[in-house]
N, C-alpha and C. Protein backbone atom coordinates (compact mmCIF):
# COMPACT_ATOMS: atom_id res chain seq x y z
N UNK A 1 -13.15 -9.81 30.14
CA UNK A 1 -12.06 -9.44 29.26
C UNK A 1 -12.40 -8.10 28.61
N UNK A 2 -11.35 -7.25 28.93
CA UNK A 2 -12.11 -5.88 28.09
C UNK A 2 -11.60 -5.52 26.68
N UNK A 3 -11.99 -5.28 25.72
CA UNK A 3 -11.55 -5.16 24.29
C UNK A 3 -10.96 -3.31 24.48
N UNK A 4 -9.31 -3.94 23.38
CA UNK A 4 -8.68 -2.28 23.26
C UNK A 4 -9.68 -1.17 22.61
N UNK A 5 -9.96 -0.20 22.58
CA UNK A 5 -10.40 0.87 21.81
C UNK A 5 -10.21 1.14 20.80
N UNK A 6 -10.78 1.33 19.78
CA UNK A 6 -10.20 1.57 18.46
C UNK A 6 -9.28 2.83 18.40
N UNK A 7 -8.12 2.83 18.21
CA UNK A 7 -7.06 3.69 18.26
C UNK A 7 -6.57 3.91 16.84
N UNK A 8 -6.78 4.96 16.32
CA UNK A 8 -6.95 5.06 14.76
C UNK A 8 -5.88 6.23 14.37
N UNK A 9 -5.64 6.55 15.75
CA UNK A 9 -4.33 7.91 15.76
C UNK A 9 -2.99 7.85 14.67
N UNK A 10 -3.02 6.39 14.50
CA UNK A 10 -1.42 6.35 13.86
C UNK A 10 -1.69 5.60 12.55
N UNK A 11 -2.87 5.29 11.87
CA UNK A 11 -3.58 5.05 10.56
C UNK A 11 -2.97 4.97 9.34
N UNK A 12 -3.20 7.11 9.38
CA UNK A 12 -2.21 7.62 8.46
C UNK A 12 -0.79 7.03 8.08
N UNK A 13 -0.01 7.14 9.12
CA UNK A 13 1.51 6.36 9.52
C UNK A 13 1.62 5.07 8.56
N UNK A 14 0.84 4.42 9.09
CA UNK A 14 0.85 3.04 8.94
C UNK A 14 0.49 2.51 7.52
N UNK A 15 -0.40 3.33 6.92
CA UNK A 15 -1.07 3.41 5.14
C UNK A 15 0.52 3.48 4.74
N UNK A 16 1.18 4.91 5.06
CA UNK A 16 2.10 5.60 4.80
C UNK A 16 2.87 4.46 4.25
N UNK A 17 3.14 4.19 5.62
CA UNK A 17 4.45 2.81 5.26
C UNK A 17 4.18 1.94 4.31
N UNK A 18 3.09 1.67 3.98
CA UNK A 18 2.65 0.34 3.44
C UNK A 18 2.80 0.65 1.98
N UNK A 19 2.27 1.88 1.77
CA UNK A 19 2.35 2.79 0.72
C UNK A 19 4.02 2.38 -0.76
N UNK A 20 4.63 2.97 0.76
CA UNK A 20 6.05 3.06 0.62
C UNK A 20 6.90 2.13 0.37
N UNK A 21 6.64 0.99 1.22
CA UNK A 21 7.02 -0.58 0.80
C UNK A 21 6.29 -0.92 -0.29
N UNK A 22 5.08 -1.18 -0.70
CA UNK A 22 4.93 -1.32 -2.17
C UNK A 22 5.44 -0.79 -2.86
N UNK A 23 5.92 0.74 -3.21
CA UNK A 23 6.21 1.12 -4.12
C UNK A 23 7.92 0.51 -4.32
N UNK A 24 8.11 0.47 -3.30
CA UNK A 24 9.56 -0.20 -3.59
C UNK A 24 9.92 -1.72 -3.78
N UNK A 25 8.61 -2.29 -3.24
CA UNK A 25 8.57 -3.70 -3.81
C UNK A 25 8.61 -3.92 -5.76
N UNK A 26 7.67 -2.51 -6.10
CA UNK A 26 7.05 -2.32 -7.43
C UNK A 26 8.68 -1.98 -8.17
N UNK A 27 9.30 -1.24 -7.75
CA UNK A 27 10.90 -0.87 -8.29
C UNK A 27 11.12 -2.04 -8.28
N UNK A 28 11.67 -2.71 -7.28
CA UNK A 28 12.51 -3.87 -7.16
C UNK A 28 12.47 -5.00 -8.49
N UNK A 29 10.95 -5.09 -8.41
CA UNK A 29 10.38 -6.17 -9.55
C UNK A 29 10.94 -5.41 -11.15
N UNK A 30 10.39 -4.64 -11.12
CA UNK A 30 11.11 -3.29 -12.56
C UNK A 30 12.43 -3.98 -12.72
N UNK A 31 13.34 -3.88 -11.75
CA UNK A 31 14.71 -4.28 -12.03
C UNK A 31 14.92 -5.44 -12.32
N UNK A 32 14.50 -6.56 -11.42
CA UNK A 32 14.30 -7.87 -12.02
C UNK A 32 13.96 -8.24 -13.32
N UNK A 33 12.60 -7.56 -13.64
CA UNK A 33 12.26 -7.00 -15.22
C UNK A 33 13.09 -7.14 -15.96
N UNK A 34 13.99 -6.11 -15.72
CA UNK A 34 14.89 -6.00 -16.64
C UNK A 34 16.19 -6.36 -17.01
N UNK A 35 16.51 -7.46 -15.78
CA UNK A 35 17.82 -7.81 -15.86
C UNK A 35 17.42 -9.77 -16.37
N UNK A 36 15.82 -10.16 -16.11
CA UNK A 36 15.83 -11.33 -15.97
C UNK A 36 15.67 -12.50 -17.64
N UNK A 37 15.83 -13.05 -18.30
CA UNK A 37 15.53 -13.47 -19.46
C UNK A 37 14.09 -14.40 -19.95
N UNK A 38 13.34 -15.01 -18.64
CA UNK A 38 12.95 -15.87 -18.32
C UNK A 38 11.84 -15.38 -18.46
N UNK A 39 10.93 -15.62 -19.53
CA UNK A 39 9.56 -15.22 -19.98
C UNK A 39 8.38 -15.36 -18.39
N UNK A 40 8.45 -16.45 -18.04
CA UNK A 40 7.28 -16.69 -16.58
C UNK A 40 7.33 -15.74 -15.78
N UNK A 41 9.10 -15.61 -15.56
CA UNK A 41 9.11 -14.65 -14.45
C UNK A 41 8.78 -12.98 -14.74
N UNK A 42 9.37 -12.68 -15.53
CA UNK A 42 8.22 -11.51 -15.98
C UNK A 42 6.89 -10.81 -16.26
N UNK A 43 6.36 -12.29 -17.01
CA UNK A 43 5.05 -12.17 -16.73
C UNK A 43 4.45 -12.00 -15.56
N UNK A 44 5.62 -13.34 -14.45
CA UNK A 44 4.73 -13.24 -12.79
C UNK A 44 4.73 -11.77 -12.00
N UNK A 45 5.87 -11.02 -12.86
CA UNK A 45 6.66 -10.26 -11.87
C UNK A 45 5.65 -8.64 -12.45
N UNK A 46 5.11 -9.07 -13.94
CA UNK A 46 4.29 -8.05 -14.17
C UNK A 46 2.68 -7.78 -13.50
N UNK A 47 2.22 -8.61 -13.46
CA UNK A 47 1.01 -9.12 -12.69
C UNK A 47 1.14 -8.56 -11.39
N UNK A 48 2.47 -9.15 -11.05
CA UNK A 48 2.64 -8.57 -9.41
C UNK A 48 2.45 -7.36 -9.40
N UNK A 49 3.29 -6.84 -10.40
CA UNK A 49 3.02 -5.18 -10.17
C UNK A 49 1.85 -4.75 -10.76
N UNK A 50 0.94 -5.08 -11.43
CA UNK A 50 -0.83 -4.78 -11.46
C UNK A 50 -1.24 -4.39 -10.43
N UNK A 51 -1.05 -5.58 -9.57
CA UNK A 51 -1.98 -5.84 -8.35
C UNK A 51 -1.29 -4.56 -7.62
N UNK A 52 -0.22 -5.08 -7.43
CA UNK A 52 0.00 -3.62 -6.50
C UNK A 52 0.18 -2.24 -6.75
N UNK A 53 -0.23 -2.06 -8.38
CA UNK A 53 -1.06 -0.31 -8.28
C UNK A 53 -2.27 -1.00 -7.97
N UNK A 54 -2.96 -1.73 -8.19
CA UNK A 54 -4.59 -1.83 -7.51
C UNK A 54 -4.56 -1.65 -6.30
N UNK A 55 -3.29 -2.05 -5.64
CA UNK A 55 -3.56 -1.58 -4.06
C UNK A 55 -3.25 -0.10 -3.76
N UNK A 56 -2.47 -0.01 -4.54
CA UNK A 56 -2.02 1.55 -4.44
C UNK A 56 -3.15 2.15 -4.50
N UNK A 57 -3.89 2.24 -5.08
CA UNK A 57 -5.22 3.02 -5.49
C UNK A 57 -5.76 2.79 -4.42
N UNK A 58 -5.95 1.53 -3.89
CA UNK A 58 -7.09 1.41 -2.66
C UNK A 58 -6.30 2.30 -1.31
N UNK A 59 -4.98 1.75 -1.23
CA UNK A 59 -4.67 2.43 0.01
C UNK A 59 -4.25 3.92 -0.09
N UNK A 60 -4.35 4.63 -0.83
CA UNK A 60 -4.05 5.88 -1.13
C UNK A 60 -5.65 6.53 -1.24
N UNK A 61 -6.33 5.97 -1.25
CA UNK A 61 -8.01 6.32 -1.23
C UNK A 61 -8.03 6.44 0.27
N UNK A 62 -7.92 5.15 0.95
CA UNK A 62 -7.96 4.79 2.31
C UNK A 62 -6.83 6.07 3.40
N UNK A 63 -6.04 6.56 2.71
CA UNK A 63 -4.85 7.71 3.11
C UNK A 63 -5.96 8.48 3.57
N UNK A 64 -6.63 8.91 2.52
CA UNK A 64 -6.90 10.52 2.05
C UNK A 64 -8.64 10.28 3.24
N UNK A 65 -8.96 9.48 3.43
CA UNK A 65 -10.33 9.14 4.29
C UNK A 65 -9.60 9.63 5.85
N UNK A 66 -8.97 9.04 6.14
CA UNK A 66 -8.21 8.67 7.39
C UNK A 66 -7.36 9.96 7.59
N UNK A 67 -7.22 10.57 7.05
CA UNK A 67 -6.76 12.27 7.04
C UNK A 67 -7.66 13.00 7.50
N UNK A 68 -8.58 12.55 6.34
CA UNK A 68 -10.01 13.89 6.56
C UNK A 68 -10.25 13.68 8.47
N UNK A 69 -10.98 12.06 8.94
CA UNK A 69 -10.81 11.85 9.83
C UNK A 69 -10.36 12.42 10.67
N UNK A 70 -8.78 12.16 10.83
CA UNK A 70 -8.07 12.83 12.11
C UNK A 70 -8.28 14.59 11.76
N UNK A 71 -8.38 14.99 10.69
CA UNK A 71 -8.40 16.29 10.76
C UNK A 71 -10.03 16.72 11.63
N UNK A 72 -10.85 15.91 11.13
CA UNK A 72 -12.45 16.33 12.30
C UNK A 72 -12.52 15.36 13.56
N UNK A 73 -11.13 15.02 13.74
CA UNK A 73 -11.29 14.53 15.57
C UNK A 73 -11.91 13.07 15.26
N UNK A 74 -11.81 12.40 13.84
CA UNK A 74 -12.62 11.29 14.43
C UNK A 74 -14.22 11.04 14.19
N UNK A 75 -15.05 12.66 14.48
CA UNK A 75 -15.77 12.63 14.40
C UNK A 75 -16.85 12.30 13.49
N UNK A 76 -17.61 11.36 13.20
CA UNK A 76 -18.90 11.32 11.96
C UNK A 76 -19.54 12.15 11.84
């Protein structure tokens, strides 16, 4: 069985997106925020959005690695 190659070409792309869908997951909840009355769900809905600037931070770290990367070929 032969294993694929690590193919790391489309990385960037893919952070990108992920990036991008959080941040609009992070809006979405904002609005809920603010339209909802229901103490839990705010709280849940604030938390949620914690976590996902904590990811933001990680995958926007993980961007800027994976740049450098393709910009030196890959190379170590």
């Amino acid at each position: 069985m032969k294993h694929n190659p690590d193919d790391r070409r489309d990385n960037v792309d893919k952070i990108q997106f992920n990036i991008n869908h959080t941040i609009r997951n992070m809006e979405l909840a904002e609005e809920m925020i603010a339209k909802t009355d229901n103490e839990q769900t705010r709280r849940e809905l604030k938390e949620k959005n914690k976590r996902r600037r904590q990811a933001l931070n990680g995958m926007r770290a993980e961007i800027r690695d994976e740049a450098l990367a393709k910009k030196n070929n890959y190379q170590e």
